[in-house]
Protein backbone atom coordinates (compact mmCIF):
# COMPACT_ATOMS: atom_id res chain seq x y z
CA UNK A 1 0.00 0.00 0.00
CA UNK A 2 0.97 3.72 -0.87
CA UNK A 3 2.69 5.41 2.33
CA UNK A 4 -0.05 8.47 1.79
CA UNK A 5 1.83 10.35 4.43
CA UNK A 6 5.11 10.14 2.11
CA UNK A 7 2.67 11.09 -1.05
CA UNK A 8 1.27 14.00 0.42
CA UNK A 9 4.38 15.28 2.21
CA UNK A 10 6.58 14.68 -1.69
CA UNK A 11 3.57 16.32 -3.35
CA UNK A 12 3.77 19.73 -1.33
CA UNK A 13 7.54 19.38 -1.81
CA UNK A 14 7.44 19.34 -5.21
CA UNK A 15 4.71 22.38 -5.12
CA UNK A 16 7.18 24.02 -2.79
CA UNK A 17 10.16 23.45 -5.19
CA UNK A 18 8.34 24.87 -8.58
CA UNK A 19 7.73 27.96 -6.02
CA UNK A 20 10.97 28.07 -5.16
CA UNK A 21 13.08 28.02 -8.48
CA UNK A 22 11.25 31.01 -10.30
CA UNK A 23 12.10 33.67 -7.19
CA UNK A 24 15.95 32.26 -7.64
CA UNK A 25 15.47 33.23 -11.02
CA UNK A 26 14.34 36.45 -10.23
CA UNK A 27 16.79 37.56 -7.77
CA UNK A 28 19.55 36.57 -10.13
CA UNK A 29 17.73 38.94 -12.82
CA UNK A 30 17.19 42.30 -10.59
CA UNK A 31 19.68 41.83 -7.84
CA UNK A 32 22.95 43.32 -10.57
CA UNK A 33 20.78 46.37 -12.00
CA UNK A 34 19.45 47.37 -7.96
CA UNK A 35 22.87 47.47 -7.05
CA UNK A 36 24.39 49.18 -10.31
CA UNK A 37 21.78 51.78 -10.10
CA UNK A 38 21.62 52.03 -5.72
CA UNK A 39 25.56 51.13 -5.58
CA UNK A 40 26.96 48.70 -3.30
CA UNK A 41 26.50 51.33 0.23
CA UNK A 42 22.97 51.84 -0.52
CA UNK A 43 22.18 48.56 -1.42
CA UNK A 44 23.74 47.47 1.98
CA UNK A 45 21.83 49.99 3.80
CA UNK A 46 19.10 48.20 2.52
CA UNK A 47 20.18 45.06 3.66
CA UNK A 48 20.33 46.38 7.21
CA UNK A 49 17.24 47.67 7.45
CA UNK A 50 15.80 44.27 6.08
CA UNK A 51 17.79 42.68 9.04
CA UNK A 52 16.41 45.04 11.37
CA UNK A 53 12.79 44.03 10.25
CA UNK A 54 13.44 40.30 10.96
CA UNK A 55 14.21 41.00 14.73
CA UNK A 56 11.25 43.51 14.67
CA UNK A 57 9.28 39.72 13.77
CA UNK A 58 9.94 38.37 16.95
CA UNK A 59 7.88 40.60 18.83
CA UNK A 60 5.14 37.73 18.23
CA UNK A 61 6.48 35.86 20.83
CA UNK A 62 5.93 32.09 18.58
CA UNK A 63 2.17 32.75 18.86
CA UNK A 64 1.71 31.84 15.18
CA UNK A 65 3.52 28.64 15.39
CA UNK A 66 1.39 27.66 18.83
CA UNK A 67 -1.91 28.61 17.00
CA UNK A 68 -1.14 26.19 14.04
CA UNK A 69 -0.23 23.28 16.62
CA UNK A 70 -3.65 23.36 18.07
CA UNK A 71 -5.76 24.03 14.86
CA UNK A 72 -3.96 21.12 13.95
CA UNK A 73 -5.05 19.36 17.09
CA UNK A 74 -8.40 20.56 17.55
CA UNK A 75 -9.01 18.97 13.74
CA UNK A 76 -7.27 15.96 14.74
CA UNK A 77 -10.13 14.91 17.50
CA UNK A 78 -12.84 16.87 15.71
CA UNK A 79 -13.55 19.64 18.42
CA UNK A 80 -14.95 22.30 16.08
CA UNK A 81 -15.84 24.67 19.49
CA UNK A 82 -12.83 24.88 20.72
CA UNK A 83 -11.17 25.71 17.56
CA UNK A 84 -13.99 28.23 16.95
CA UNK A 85 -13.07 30.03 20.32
CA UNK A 86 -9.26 29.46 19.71
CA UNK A 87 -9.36 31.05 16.25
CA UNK A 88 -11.34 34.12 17.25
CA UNK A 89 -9.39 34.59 20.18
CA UNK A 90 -6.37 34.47 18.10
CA UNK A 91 -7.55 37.17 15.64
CA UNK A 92 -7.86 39.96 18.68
CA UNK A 93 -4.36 38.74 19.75
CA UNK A 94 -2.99 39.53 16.23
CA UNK A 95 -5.28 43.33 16.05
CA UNK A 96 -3.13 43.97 19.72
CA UNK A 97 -0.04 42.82 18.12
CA UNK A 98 -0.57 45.04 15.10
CA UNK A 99 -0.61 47.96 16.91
CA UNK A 100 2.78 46.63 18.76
CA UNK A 101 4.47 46.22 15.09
CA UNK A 102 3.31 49.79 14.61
CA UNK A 103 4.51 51.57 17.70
CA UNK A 104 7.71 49.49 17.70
CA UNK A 105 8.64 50.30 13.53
CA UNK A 106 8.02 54.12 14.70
CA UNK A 107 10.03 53.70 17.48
CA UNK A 108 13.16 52.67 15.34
CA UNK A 109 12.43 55.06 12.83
CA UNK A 110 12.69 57.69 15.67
CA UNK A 111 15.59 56.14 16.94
CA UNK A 112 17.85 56.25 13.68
CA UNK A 113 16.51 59.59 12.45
CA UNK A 114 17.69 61.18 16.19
CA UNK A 115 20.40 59.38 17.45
CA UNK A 116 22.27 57.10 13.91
CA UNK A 117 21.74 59.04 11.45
CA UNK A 118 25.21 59.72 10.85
CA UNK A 119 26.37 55.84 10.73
CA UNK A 120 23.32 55.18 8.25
CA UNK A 121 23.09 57.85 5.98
CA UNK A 122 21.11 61.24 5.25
CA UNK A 123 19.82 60.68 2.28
CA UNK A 124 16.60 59.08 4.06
CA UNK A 125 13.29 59.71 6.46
CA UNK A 126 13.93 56.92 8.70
CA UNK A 127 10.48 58.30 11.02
CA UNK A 128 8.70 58.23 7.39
CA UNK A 129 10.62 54.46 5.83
CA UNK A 130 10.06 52.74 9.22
CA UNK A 131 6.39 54.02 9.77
CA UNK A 132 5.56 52.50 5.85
CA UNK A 133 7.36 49.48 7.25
CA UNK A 134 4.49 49.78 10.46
CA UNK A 135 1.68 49.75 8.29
CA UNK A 136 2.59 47.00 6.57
CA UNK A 137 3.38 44.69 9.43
CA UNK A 138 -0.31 46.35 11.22
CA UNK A 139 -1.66 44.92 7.72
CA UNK A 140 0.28 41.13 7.66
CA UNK A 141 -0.93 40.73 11.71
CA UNK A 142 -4.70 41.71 11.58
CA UNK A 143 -5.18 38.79 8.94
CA UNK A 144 -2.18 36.51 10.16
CA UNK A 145 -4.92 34.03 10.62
CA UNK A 146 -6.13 33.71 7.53
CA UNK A 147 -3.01 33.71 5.96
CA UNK A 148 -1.59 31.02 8.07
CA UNK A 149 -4.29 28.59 7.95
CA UNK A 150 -2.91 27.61 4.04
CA UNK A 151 0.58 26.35 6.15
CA UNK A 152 -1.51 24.90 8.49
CA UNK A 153 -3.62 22.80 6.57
CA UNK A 154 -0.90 21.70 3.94
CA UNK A 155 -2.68 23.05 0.84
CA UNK A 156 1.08 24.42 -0.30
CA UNK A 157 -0.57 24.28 -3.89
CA UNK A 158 -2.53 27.23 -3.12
CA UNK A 159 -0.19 28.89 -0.86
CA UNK A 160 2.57 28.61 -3.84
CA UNK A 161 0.48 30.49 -6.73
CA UNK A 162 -0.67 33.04 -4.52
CA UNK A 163 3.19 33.59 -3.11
CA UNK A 164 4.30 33.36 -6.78
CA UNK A 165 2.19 36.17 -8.66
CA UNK A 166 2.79 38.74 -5.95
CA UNK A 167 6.31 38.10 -5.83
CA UNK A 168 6.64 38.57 -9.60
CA UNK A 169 4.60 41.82 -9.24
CA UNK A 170 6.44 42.86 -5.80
CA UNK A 171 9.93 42.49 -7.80
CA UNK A 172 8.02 44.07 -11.45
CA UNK A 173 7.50 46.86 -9.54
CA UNK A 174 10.69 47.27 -7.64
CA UNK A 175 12.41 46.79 -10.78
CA UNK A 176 10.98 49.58 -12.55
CA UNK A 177 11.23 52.15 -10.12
CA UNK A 178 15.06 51.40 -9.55
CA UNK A 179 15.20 51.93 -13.23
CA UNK A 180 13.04 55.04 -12.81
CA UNK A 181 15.66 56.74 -10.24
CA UNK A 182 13.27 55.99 -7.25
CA UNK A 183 14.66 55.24 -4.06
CA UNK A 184 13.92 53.08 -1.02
CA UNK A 185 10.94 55.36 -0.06
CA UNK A 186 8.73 54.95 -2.74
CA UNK A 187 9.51 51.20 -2.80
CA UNK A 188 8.11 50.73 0.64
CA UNK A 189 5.06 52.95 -0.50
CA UNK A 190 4.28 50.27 -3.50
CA UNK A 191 4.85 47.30 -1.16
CA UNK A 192 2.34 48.59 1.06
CA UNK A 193 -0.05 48.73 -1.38
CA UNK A 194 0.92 44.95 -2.23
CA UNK A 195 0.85 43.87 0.99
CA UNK A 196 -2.86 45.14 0.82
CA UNK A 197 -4.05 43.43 -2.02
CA UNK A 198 -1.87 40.31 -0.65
CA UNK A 199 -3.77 40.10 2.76
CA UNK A 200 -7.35 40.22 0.81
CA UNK A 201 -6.44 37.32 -1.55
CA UNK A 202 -5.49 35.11 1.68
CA UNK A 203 -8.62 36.72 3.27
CA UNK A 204 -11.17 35.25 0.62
CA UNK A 205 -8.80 32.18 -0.08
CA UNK A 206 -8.68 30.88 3.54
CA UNK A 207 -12.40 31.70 4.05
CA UNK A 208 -13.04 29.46 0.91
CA UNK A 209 -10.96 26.53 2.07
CA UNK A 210 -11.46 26.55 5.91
CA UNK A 211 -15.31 27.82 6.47
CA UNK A 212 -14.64 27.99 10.28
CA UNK A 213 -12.61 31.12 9.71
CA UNK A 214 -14.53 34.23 10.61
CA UNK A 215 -12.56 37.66 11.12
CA UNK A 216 -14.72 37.73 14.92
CA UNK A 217 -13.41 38.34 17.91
CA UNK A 218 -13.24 36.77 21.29
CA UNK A 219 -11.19 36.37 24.91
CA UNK A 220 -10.79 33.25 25.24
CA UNK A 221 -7.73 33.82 27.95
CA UNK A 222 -7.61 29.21 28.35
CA UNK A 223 -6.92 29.04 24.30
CA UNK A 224 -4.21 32.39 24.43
CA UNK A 225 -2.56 31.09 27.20
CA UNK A 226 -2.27 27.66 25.32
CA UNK A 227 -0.56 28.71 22.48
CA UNK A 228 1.84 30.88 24.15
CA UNK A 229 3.00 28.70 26.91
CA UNK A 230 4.38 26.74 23.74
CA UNK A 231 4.99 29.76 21.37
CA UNK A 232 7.29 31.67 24.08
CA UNK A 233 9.74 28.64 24.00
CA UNK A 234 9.68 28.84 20.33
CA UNK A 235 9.90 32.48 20.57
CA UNK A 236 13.18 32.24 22.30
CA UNK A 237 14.42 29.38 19.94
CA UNK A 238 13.89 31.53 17.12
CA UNK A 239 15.77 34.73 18.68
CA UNK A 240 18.61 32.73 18.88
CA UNK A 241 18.26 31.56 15.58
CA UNK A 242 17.77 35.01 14.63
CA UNK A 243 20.99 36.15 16.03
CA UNK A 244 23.06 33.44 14.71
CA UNK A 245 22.04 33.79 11.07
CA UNK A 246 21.54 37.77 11.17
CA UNK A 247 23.71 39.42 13.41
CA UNK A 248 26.68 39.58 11.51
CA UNK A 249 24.84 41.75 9.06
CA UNK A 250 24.33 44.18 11.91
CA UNK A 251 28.13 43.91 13.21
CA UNK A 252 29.82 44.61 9.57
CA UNK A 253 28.82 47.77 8.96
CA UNK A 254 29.80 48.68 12.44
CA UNK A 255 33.34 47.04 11.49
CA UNK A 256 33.71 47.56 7.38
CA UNK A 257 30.48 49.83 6.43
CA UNK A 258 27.91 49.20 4.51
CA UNK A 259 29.65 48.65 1.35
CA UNK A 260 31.31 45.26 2.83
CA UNK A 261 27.68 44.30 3.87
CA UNK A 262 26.84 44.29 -0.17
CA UNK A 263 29.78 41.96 -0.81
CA UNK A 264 29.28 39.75 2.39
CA UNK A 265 25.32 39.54 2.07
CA UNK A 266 24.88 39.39 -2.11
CA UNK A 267 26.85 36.07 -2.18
CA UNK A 268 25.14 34.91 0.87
CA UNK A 269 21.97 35.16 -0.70
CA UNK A 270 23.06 32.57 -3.25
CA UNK A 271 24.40 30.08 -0.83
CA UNK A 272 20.97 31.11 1.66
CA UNK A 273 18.97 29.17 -0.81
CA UNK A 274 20.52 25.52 -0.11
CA UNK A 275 18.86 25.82 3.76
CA UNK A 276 16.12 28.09 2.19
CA UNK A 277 14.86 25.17 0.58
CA UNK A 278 15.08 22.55 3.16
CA UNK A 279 13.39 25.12 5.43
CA UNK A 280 10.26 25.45 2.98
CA UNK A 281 10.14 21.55 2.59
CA UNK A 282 11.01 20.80 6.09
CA UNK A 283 7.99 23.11 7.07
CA UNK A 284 5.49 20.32 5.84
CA UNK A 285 6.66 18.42 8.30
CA UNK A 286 5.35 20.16 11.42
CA UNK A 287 1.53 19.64 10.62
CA UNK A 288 2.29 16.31 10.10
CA UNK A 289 4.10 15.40 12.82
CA UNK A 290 1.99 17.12 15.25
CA UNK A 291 -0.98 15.15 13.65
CA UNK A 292 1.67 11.47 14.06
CA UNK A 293 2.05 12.60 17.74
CA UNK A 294 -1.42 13.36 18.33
CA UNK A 295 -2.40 9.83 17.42
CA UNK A 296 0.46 8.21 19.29
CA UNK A 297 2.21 7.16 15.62
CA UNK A 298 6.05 6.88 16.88
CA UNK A 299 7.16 4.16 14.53
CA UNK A 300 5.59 6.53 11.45
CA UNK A 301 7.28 9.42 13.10
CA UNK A 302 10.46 8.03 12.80
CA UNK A 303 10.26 7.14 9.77
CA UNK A 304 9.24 10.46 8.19
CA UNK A 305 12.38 11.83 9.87
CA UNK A 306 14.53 9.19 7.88
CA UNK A 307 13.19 9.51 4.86
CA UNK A 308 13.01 13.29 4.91
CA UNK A 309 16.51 13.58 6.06
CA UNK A 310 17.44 11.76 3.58
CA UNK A 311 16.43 13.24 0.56
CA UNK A 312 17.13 17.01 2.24
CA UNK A 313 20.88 15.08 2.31
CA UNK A 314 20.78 14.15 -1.10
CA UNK A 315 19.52 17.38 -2.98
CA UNK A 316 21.10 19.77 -0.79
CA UNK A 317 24.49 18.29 -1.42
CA UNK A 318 23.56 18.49 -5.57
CA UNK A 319 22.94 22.29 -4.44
CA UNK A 320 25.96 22.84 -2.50
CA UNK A 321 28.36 21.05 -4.61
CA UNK A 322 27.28 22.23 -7.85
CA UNK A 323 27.98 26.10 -6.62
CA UNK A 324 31.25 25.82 -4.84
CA UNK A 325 32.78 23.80 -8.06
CA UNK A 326 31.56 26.75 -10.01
CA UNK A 327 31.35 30.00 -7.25
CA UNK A 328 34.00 32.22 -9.25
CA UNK A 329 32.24 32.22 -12.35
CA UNK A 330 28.44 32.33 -10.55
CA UNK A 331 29.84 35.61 -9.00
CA UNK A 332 31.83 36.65 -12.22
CA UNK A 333 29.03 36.32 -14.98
CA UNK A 334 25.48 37.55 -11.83
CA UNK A 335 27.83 41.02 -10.66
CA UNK A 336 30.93 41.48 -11.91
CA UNK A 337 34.84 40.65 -11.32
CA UNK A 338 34.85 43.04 -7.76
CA UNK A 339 32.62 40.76 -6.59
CA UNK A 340 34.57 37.64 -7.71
CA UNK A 341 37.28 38.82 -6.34
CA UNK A 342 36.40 39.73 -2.65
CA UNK A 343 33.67 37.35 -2.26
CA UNK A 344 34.50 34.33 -3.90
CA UNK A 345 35.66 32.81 -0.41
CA UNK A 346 32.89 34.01 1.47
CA UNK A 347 30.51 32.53 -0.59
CA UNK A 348 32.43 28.57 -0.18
CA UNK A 349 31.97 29.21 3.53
CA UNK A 350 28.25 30.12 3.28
CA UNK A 351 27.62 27.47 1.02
CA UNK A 352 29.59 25.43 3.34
CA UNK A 353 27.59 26.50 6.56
CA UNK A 354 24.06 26.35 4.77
CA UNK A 355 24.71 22.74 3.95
CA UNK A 356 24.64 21.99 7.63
CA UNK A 357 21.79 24.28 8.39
CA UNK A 358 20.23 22.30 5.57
CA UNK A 359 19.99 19.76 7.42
CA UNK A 360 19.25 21.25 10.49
CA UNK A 361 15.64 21.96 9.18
CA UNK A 362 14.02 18.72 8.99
CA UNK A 363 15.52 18.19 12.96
CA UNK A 364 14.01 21.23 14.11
CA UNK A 365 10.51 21.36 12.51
CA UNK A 366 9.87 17.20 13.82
CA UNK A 367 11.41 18.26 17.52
CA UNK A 368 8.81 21.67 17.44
CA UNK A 369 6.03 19.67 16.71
CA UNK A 370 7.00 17.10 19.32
CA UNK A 371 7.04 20.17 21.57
CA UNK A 372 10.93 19.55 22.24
CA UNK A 373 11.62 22.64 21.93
CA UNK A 374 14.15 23.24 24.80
CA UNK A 375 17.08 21.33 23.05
CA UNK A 376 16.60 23.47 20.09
CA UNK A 377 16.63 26.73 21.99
CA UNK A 378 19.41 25.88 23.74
CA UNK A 379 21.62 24.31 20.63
CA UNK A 380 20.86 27.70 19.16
CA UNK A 381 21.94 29.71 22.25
CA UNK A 382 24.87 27.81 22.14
CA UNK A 383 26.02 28.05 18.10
CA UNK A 384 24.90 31.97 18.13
CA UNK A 385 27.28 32.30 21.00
CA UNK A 386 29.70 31.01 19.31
CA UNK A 387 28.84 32.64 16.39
CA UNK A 388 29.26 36.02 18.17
CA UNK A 389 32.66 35.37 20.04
CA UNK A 390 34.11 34.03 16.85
CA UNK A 391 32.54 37.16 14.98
CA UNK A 392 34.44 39.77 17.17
CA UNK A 393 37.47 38.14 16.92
CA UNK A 394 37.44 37.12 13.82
CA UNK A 395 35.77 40.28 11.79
CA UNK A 396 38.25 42.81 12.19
CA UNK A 397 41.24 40.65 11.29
CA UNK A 398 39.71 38.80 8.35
CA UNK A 399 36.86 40.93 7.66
CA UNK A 400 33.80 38.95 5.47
CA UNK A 401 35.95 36.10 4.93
CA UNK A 402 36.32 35.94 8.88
CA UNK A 403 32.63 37.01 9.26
CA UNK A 404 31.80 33.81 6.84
CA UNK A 405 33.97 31.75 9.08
CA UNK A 406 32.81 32.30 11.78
CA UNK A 407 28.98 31.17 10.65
CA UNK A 408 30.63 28.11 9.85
CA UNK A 409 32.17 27.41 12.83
CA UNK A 410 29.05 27.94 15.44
CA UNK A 411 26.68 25.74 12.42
CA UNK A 412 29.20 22.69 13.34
CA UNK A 413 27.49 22.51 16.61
CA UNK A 414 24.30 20.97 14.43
CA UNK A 415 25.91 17.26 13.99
CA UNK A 416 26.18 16.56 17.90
CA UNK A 417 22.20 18.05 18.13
CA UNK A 418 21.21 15.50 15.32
CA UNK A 419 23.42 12.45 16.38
CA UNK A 420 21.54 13.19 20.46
CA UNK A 421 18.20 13.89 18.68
CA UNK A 422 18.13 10.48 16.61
CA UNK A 423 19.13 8.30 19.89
CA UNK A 424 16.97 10.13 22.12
CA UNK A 425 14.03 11.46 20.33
CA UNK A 426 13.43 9.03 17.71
CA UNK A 427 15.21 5.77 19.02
CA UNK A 428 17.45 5.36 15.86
CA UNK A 429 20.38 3.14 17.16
CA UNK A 430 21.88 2.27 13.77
CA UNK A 431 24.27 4.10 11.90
CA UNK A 432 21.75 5.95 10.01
CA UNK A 433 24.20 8.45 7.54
CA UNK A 434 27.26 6.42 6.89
CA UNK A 435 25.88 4.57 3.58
CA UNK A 436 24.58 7.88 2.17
CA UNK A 437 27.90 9.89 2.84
CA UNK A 438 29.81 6.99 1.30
CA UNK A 439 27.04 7.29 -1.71
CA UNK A 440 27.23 10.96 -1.77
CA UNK A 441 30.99 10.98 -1.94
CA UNK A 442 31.02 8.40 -4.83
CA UNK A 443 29.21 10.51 -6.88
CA UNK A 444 30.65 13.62 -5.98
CA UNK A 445 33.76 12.50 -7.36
CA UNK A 446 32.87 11.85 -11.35
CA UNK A 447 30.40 14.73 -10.58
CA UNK A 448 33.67 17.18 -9.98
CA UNK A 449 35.30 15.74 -12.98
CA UNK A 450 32.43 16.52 -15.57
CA UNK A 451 31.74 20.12 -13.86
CA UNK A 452 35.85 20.94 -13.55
CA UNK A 453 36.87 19.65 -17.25
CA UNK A 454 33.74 19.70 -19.14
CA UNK A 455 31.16 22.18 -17.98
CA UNK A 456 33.02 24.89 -16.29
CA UNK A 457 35.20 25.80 -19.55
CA UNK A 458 31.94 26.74 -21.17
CA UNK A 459 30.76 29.24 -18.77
CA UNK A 460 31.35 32.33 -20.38
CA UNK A 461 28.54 34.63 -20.01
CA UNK A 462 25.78 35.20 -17.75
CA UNK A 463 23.14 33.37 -20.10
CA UNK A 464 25.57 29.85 -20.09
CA UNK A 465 25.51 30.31 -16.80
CA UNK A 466 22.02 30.42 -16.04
CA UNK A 467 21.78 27.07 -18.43
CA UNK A 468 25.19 25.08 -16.80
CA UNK A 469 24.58 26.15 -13.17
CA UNK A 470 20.99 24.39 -12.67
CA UNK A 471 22.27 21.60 -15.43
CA UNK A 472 24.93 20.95 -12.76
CA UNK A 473 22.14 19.95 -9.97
CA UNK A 474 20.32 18.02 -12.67
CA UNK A 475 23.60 16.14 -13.04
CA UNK A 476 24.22 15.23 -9.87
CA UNK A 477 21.06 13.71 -9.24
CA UNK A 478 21.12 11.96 -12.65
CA UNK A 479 24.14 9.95 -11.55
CA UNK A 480 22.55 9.54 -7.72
CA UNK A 481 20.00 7.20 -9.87
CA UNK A 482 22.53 5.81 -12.66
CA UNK A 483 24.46 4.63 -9.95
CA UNK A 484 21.57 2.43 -8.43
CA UNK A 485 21.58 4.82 -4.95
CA UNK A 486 18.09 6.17 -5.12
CA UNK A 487 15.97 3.95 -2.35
CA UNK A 488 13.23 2.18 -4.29
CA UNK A 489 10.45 3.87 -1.94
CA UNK A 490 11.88 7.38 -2.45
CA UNK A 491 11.91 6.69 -6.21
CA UNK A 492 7.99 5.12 -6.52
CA UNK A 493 6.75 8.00 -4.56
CA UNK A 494 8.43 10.99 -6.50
CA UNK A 495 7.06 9.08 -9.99
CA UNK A 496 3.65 8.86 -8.79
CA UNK A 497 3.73 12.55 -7.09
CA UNK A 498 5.32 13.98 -10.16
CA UNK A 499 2.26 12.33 -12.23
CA UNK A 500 -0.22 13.77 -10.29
CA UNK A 501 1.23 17.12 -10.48
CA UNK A 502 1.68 17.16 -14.00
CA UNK A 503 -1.31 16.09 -14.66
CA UNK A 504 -3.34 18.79 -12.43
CA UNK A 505 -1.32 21.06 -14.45
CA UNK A 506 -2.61 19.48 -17.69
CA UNK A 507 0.64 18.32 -19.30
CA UNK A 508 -0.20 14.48 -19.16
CA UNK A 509 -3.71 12.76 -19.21
């Protein structure tokens, strides 16, 4: 019989993966002519304020992730009033926490404008940039609900097309007013009015899919308390997750300006993409594990862990490889030779360190679900840390390349929190990774020789890159199969996914 479970999770993967390739394409696109037109210190003043933003997000103390557990729950054992009560109650928890995002986006924007606005530049309203910024986060919380509940109930196929045509028209429209000589300002301004039109698509979408959500309100102080008693542990999980993938983007333009933020964060965003995706497939895994653990299902549990971690193994490894054989010439042929010269090392390391967060995302999304979320809040106290010490030691005497190395060096805390997870968590005694390293390396090796004296020669422009760079992936996982290493389950489930897909899309009967 069909592991359903396995079906369903490879079927939002594969939604989550056609979502995921066009915005790479994208950024690769709009990311040289932003920075030609803004130049490298204004493009990395708009990476900082970006970064700011994310620690701004944290202010919802893991409510969102608490609320999904329980809707997830509450559907599990069919108690439709208590999800009612839950959901409502949520909804005037997000209007109070919109008017937090507000006051605390002003409050920055005062901040700066008074006190920083030396370090940052004149050339801005930060009161005006950060207030847009409020408005737009007062927007995203007073429907949080609705656009959550897609996540929560695994219907990534909607969730993708929705994400898709407003990131083509969020990037459209950036695009044309860098070309138009318009500056961060009237960026924000379009994005709010986005972020509008955004919010009333999930609106009508969620109500469509999920009758039971109503934009009421209630205080239902049992169900708030619920989700926060386990949202605050996530809450604290994430700030040090936070801090250990962001702050160096607030420490280098203390150390090297904003300039050496551009060439630190630009190549970072290429090798961001190998955990970016494990993150967005590893995210199907909470709803289902929370639904496994609900009904007791340890054995099934387990098993998704295996099999997830090792196909996250598999293609994040074709990812990782195929850029660091070929990172000179990505960073050549996208920006320019500046870039391939400063960065070309910083972008290994990343690549390097997102390989292990890579497969840090299928660990932490199973061990949130199972509520176990201590160990992960403490294994990321402990890596950003490190992360930090290294940083300020490190920065000023190697500056990105020491920044880069010191991500690496905090992320290599991950392998003792997955070799204590599998014993402890999900009784796995065996030596679960040896065979697929040992596969992995076999095919890395005639996978170096084709890319090094075959396929790397012929990158010569941006458009042979753009053809040779995914080819390379393709190529790695072509040879995975020729050489027999694909598991027969893994293989039967992607064919019969794949089908399905393709035919909802209307490309086979």
């Amino acid at each position: 019989m069909i592991d359903t479970t396995a079906q369903n999770t490879l079927k939002n993967s594969l939604y989550n993966l056609l979502g995921f390739v066009l915005p790479i394409l994208v950024i690769l696109f709009i990311t040289p002519i932003i920075i030609s037109h803004w130049g490298a210190k204004d493009y990395g003043l708009y990476i900082f304020l970006n970064t700011l933003i994310v620690f701004l997000g944290l202010l919802d103390l893991g409510v969102s992730i608490g609320t999904s557990k329980h809707i997830i729950e509450y559907r599990s054992i069919g108690d439709e009033r208590r999800l009612k009560k839950m959901l409502h109650s949520m909804n005037s928890v997000y209007l109070i926490l919109a008017f937090v995002y507000l006051l605390a986006c002003t409050s920055v924007g005062v901040i700066i404008q008074l006190f920083f606005i030396d370090r940052v530049g004149t050339s801005n309203n930060y009161l005006i940039i950060f207030f847009i910024l409020g408005i737009i986060a007062f927007i995203n919380a007073v429907i949080a609900n609705f656009s959550n509940i897609l996540f929560t109930l695994q219907r990534n196929d909607l969730q993708v097309k929705i994400s898709m045509v407003f990131m083509l028209i969020s990037n459209a429209s950036l695009l044309v007013l860098v070309l138009s000589g318009f500056g961060l300002l009237a960026v924000l301004v379009v994005q709010l009015f986005l972020s509008l039109l955004n919010n009333i698509v999930y609106f009508f979408t969620a109500r469509n899919i999920f009758p039971l959500m109503r934009l009421k309100y209630e205080w239902v102080q049992e169900e708030i308390l619920k989700n926060y008693r386990f949202g605050l542990s996530v809450a604290f999980n994430n700030l040090a997750s936070s801090s250990l993938v962001h702050f160096d983007k607030l420490l280098i333009p203390v150390f090297l300006g904003n300039a050496q933020l551009t060439y630190y964060s630009v190549p970072g965003s290429v090798a961001t993409k190998i955990s970016s995706i494990s993150s967005t497939f590893s995210s199907l895994l909470f709803p289902i594990t929370v639904n496994l653990n609900a009904l007791h299902d340890t054995e099934k549990i387990k098993r998704v862990y295996i099999r997830s971690m090792r196909l996250i193994i598999i293609l994040s490894s074709a990812i990782s490889l195929s850029i660091t054989f070929i990172a000179d010439k990505i960073l050549l042929y996208w920006l320019d030779d500046t870039f391939a010269k400063q960065s070309s090392m910083v972008l290994i390391l990343l690549v390097m360190t997102n390989f292990i967060l890579a497969l840090y995302g299928p660990l932490s999304n199973l061990l949130t679900a199972l509520n176990k979320i201590k160990f992960l809040t403490i294994g990321s106290l402990i890596m950003a840390s490190i992360n930090i010490l290294c940083l300020f030691v490190l920065l000023p005497k190697y500056g990105i390349s020491g920044a880069a190395l010191s991500y690496l060096i905090s992320v290599l805390f991950i392998f003792w929190m997955l070799k204590y997870s599998e014993k402890n968590y999900f009784g796995i005694r065996e030596s679960l990774h040896e065979k697929l390293i040992l596969k992995i390396v076999a095919t890395a090796i005639p996978f170096y020789l084709i890319v090094t004296f075959l396929l790397y020669p012929y990158i010569t422009s941006m458009v042979s890159l753009i053809f040779i760079g995914p080819a390379c992936v393709g190529l790695f996982m072509v040879l995975y199969k020729l050489f027999g290493f694909v598991e027969p389950e893994d293989w039967n489930d992607f064919r019969i996914s794949s089908t399905k897909i393709m035919q909802r899309l209307n490309l086979i009967k």
